[in-house]
Protein backbone atom coordinates (compact mmCIF):
# COMPACT_ATOMS: atom_id res chain seq x y z
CA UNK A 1 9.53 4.27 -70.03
CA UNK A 2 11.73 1.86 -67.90
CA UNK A 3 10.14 -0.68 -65.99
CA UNK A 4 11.51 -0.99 -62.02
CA UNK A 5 11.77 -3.79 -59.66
CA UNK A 6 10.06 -2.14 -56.32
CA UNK A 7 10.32 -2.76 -52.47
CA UNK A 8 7.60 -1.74 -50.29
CA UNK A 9 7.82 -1.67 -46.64
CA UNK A 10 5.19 -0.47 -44.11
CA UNK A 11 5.82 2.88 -42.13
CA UNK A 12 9.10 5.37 -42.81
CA UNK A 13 12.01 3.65 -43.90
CA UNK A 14 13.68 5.84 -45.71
CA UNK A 15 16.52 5.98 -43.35
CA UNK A 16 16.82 2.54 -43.39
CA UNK A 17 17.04 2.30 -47.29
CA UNK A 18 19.94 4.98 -46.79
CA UNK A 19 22.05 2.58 -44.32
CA UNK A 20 21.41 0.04 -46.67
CA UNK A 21 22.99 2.39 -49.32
CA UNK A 22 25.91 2.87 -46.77
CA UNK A 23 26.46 -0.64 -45.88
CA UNK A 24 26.93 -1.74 -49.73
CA UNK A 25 29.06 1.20 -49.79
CA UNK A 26 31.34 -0.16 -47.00
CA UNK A 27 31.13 -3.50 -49.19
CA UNK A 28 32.29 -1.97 -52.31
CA UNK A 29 29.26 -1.67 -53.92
CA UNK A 30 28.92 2.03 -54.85
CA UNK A 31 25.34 3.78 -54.83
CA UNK A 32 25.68 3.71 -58.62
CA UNK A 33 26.25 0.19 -58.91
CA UNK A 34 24.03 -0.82 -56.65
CA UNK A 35 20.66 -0.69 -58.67
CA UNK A 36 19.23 2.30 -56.46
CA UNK A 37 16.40 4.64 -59.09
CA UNK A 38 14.42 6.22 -55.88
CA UNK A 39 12.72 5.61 -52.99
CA UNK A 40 9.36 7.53 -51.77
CA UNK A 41 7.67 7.78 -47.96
CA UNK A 42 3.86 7.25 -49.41
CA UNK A 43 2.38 9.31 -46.52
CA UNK A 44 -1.09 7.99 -47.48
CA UNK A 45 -0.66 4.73 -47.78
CA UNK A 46 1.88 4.72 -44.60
CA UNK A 47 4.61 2.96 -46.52
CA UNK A 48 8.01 3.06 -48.38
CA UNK A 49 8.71 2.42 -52.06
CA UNK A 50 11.72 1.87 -53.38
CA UNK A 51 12.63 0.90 -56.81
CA UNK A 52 15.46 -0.54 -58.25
CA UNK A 53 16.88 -1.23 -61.94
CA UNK A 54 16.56 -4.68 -61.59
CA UNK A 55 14.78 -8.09 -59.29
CA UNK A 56 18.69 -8.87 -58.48
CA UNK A 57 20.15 -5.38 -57.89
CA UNK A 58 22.52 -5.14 -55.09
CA UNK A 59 19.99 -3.19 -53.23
CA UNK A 60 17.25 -5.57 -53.97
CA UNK A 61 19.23 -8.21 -51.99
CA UNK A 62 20.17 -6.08 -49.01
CA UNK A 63 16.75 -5.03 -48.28
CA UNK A 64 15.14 -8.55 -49.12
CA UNK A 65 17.54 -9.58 -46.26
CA UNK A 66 15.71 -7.34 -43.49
CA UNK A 67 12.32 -7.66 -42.12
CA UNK A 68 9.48 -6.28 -43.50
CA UNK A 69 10.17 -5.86 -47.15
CA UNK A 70 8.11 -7.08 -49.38
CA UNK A 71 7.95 -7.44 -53.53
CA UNK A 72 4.51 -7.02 -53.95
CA UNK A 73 3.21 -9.78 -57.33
CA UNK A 74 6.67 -11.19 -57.31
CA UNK A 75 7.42 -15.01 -56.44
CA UNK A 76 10.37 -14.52 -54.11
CA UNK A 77 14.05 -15.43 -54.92
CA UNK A 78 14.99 -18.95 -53.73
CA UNK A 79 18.31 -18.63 -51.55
């Protein structure tokens, strides 16, 4: 079983995870490349999950970048 990095963000943000997708894809970074597995609207637990290949996937980055991700038991990247 592979092991995932994973995003969590209160509330629906499913579209957001997609512009995300769109806006590396208007960098050059295709969906492929960019560490995307899945993503999940947790209706019980009001949140988003999103999981990626890896802590420093393209994806990882972009969302890190906008409020209210977190990376829950992970020490954050220093910038």
């Amino acid at each position: 079983m592979a092991a995932y990095h994973v995003l969590v963000k209160q509330g629906d943000a499913l579209a957001e995870v997609d512009g995300a997708l769109k806006a590396l894809e208007g960098r050059g970074v295709a969906r492929a490349a960019s560490g995307f597995h899945k993503y999940l609207h947790v209706t019980q637990a009001a949140q988003t999950v999103v999981m990626v290949g890896t802590r420093d996937a393209p994806l990882a980055a972009e969302l890190r970048g906008r409020p209210g991700w977190t990376e829950p038991g992970d020490v954050p990247l220093r910038t």
